[in-house]
C-alpha atoms as a PDB file:
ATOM      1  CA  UNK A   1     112.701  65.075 -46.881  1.00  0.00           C
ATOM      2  CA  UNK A   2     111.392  65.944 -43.143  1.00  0.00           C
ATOM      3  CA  UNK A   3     108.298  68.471 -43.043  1.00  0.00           C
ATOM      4  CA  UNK A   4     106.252  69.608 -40.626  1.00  0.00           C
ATOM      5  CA  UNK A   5     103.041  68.794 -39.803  1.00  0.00           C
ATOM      6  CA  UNK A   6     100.248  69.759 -37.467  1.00  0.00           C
ATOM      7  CA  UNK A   7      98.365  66.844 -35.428  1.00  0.00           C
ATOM      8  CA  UNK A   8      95.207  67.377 -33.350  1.00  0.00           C
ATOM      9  CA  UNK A   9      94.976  65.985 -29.964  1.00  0.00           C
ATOM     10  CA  UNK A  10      91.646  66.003 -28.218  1.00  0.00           C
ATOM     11  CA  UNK A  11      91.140  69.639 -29.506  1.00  0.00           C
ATOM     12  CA  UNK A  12      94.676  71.068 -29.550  1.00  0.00           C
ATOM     13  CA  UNK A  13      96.959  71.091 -31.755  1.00  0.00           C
ATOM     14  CA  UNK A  14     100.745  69.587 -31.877  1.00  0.00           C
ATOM     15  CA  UNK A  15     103.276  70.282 -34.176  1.00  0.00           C
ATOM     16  CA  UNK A  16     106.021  67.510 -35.329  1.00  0.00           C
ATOM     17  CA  UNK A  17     108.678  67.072 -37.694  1.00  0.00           C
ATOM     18  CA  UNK A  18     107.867  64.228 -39.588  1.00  0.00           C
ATOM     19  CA  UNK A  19     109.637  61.957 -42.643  1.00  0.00           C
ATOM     20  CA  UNK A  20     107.645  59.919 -44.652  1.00  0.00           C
ATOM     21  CA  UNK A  21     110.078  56.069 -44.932  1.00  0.00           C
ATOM     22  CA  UNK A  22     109.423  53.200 -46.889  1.00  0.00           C
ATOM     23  CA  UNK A  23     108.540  49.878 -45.013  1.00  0.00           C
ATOM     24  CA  UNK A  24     107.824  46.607 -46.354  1.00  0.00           C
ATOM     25  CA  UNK A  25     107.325  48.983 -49.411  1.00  0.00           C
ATOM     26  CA  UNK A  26     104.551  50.900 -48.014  1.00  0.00           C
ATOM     27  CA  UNK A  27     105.201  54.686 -46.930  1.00  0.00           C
ATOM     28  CA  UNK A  28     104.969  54.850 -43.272  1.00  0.00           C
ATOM     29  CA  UNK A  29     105.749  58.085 -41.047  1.00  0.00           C
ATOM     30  CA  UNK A  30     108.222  58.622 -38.555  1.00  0.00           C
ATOM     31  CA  UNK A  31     108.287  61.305 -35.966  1.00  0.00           C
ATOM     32  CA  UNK A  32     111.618  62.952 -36.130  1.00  0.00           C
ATOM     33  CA  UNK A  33     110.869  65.824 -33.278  1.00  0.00           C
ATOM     34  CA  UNK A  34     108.139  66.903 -31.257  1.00  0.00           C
ATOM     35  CA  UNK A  35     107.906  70.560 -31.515  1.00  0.00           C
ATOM     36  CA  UNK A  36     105.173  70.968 -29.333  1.00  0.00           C
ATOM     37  CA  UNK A  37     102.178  73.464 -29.025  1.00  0.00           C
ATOM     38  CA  UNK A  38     101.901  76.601 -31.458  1.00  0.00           C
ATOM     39  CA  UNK A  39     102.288  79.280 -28.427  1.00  0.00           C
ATOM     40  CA  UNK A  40     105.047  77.300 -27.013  1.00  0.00           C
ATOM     41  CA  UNK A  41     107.050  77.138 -30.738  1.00  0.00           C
ATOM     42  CA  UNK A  42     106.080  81.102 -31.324  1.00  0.00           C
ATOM     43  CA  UNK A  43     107.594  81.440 -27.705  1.00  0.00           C
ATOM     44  CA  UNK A  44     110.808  79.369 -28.529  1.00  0.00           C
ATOM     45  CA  UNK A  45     111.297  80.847 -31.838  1.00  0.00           C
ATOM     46  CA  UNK A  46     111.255  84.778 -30.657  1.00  0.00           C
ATOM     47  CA  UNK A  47     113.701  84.309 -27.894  1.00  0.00           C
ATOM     48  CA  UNK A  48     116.996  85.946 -28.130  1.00  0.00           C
ATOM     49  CA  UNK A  49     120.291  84.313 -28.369  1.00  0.00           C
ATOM     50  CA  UNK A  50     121.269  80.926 -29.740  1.00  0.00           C
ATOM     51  CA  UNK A  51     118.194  78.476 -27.997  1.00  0.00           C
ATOM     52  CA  UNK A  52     119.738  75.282 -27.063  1.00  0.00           C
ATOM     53  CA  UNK A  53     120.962  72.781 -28.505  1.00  0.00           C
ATOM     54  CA  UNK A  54     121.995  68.995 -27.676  1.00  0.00           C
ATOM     55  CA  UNK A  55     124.503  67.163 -29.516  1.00  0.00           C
ATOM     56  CA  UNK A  56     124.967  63.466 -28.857  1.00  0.00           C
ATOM     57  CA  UNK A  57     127.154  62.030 -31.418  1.00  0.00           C
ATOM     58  CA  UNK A  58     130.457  63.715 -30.948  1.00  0.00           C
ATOM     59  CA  UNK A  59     131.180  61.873 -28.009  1.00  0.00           C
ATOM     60  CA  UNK A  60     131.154  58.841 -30.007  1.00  0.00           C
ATOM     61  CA  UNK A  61     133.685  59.938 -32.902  1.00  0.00           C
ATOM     62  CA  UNK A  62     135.757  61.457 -30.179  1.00  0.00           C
ATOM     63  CA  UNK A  63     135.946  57.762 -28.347  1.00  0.00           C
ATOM     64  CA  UNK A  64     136.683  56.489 -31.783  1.00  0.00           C
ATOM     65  CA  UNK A  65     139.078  58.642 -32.562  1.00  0.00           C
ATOM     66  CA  UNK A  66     140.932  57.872 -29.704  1.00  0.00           C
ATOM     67  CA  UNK A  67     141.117  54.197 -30.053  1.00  0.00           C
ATOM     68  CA  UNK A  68     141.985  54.638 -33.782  1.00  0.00           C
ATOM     69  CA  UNK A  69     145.300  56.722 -32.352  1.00  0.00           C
ATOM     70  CA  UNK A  70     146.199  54.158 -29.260  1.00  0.00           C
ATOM     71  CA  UNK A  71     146.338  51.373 -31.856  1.00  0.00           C
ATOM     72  CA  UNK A  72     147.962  52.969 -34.589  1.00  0.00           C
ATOM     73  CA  UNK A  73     144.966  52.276 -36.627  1.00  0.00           C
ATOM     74  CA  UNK A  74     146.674  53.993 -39.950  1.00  0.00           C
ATOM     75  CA  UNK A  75     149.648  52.288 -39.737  1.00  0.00           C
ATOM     76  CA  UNK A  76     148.079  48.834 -39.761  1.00  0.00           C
ATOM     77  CA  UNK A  77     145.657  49.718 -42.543  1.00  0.00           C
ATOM     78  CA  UNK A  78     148.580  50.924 -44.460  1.00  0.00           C
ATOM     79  CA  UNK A  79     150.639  47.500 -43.933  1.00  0.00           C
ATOM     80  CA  UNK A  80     147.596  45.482 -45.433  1.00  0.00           C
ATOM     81  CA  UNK A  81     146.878  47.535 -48.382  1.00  0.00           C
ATOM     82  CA  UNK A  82     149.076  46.605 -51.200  1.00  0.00           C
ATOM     83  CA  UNK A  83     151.230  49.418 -52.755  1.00  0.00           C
ATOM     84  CA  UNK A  84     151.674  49.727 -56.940  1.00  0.00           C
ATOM     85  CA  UNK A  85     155.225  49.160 -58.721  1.00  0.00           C
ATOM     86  CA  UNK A  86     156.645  52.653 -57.091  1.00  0.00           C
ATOM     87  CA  UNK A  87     155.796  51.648 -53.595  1.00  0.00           C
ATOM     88  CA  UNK A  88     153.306  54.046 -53.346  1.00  0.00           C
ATOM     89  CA  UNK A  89     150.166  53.493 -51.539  1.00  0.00           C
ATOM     90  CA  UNK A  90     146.721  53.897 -53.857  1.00  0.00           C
ATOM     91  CA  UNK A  91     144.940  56.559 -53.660  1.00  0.00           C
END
């Protein structure tokens, strides 16, 4: 589970979102986001309207999507999956 935590650089302080990840067994951390410095969070956080946002992996199911359709990516699955007694494909 992700929490923050503050970090101290030369004298000021940072804030991240962190999760804590197991690797080669040991707990390591891993920065998720940089939130940056307290003033500039308080600043971000008290702004009206929705803040901004950046999505990046809906291009990718989009582009996916689209090949799935031009090859009739259903219809082939269906023809490989074998159907019970009534013809009917498992659910």
């Amino acid at each position: 589970m992700p929490s923050i935590v503050a970090k101290t650089v030369p004298g000021r302080k940072y804030y991240q979102i962190v999760e804590s990840r197991r690797v080669h067994g040991r707990p390591r951390s891993f920065v998720l986001a940089h939130l940056g410095r307290p003033e500039t969070l308080l600043a971000r956080v008290q702004q009206p309207g929705p803040g901004r946002f950046r999505s990046v992996a809906h291009g990718a199911v989009a582009a996916l999507w689209g090949q799935a359709t031009a090859l009739d990516l259903a219809a082939l699955i269906d023809a490989r999956v074998p159907r019970d007694r009534r013809g009917r494909l498992p659910i």
